[in-house]
Protein backbone atom coordinates (compact mmCIF):
# COMPACT_ATOMS: atom_id res chain seq x y z
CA UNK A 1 17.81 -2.88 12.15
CA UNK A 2 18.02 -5.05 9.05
CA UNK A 3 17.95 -3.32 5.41
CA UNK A 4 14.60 -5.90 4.86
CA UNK A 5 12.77 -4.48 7.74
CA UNK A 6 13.82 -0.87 7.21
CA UNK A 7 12.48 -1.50 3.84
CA UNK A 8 9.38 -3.03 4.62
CA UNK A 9 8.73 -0.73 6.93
CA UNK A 10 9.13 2.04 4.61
CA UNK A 11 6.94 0.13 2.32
CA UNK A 12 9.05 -0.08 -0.31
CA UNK A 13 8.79 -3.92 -0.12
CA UNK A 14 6.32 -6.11 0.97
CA UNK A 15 6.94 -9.18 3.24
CA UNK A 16 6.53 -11.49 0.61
CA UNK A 17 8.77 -9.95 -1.74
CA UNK A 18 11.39 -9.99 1.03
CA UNK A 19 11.06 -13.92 2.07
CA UNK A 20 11.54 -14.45 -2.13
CA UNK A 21 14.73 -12.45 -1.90
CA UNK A 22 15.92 -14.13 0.93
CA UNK A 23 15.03 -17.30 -0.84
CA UNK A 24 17.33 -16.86 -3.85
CA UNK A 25 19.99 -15.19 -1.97
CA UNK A 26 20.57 -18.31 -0.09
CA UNK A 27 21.30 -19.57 -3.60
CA UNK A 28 23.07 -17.15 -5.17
CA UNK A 29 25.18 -15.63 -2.07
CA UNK A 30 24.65 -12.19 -3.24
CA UNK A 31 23.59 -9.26 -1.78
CA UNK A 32 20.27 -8.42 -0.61
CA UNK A 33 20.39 -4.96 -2.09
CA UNK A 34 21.97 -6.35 -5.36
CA UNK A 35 19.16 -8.68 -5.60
CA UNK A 36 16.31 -6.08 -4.73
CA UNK A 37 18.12 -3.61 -7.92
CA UNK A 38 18.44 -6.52 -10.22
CA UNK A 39 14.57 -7.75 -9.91
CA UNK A 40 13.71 -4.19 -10.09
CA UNK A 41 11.75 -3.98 -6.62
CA UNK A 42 13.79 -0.92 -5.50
CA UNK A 43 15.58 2.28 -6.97
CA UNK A 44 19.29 2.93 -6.46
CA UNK A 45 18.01 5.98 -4.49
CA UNK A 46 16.20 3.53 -2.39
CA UNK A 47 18.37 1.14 -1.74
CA UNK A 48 21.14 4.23 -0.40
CA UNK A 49 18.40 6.11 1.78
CA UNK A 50 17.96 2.33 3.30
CA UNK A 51 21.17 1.93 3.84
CA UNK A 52 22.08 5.02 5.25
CA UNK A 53 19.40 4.50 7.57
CA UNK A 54 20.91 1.58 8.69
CA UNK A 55 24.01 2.62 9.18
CA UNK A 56 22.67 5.70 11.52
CA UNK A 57 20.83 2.75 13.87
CA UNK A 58 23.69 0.96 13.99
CA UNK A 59 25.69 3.89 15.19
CA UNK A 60 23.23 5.50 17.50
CA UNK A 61 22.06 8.01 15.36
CA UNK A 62 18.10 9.04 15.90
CA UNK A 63 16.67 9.01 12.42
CA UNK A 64 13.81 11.21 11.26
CA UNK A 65 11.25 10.03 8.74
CA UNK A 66 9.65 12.85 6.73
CA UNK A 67 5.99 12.24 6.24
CA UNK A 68 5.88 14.97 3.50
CA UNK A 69 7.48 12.99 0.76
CA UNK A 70 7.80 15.76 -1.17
CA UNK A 71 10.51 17.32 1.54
CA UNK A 72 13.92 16.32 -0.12
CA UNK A 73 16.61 15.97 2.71
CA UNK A 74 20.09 15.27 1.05
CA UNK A 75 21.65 12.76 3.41
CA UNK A 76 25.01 13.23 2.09
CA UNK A 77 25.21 16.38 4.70
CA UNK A 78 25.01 13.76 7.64
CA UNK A 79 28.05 12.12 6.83
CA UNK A 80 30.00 15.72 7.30
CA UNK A 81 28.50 16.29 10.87
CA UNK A 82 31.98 15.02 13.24
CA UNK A 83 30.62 13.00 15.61
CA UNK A 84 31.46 14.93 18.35
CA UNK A 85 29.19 17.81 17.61
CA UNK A 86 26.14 15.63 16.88
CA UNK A 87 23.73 14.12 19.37
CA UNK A 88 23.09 10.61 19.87
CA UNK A 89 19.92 9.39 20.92
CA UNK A 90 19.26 5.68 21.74
């Protein structure tokens, strides 16, 4: 999954704000997360909990979405789990 959909989807963008992004990265060759932190649209928290999200999907990993935003889940742990003792679900 792309980091604009995962952050659409989370809400922390809207569509529109995404296609203008897109827009002036074509120009400027940066980033999309360097963009979305210099215009102020996300948080550097954001931006890593994005990423790391993408980065389980692209390696199989089933990702959970708290509804209870409130619930603090430190996704550094993840990274320690070898992947042969962790499940993959596709």
């Amino acid at each position: 999954m792309l980091l604009g959909e995962i952050l659409i989807r989370k809400k922390i963008i809207s569509f529109q704000q995404l296609n203008l992004i897109l827009t002036q990265q074509q120009i400027t060759k940066k980033k999309l997360g360097e963009l979305l932190l210099e215009l102020g649209l996300i948080s550097g928290e954001e931006l890593e909990k994005a990423l790391q999200e993408q980065y389980w999907r692209q390696h199989g990993y089933w990702v959970i979405g708290a509804i209870d935003r409130s619930i603090k889940f430190d996704y550094s742990l993840s990274m320690n789990i070898p992947k042969n003792n962790s499940f993959t679900f596709r």
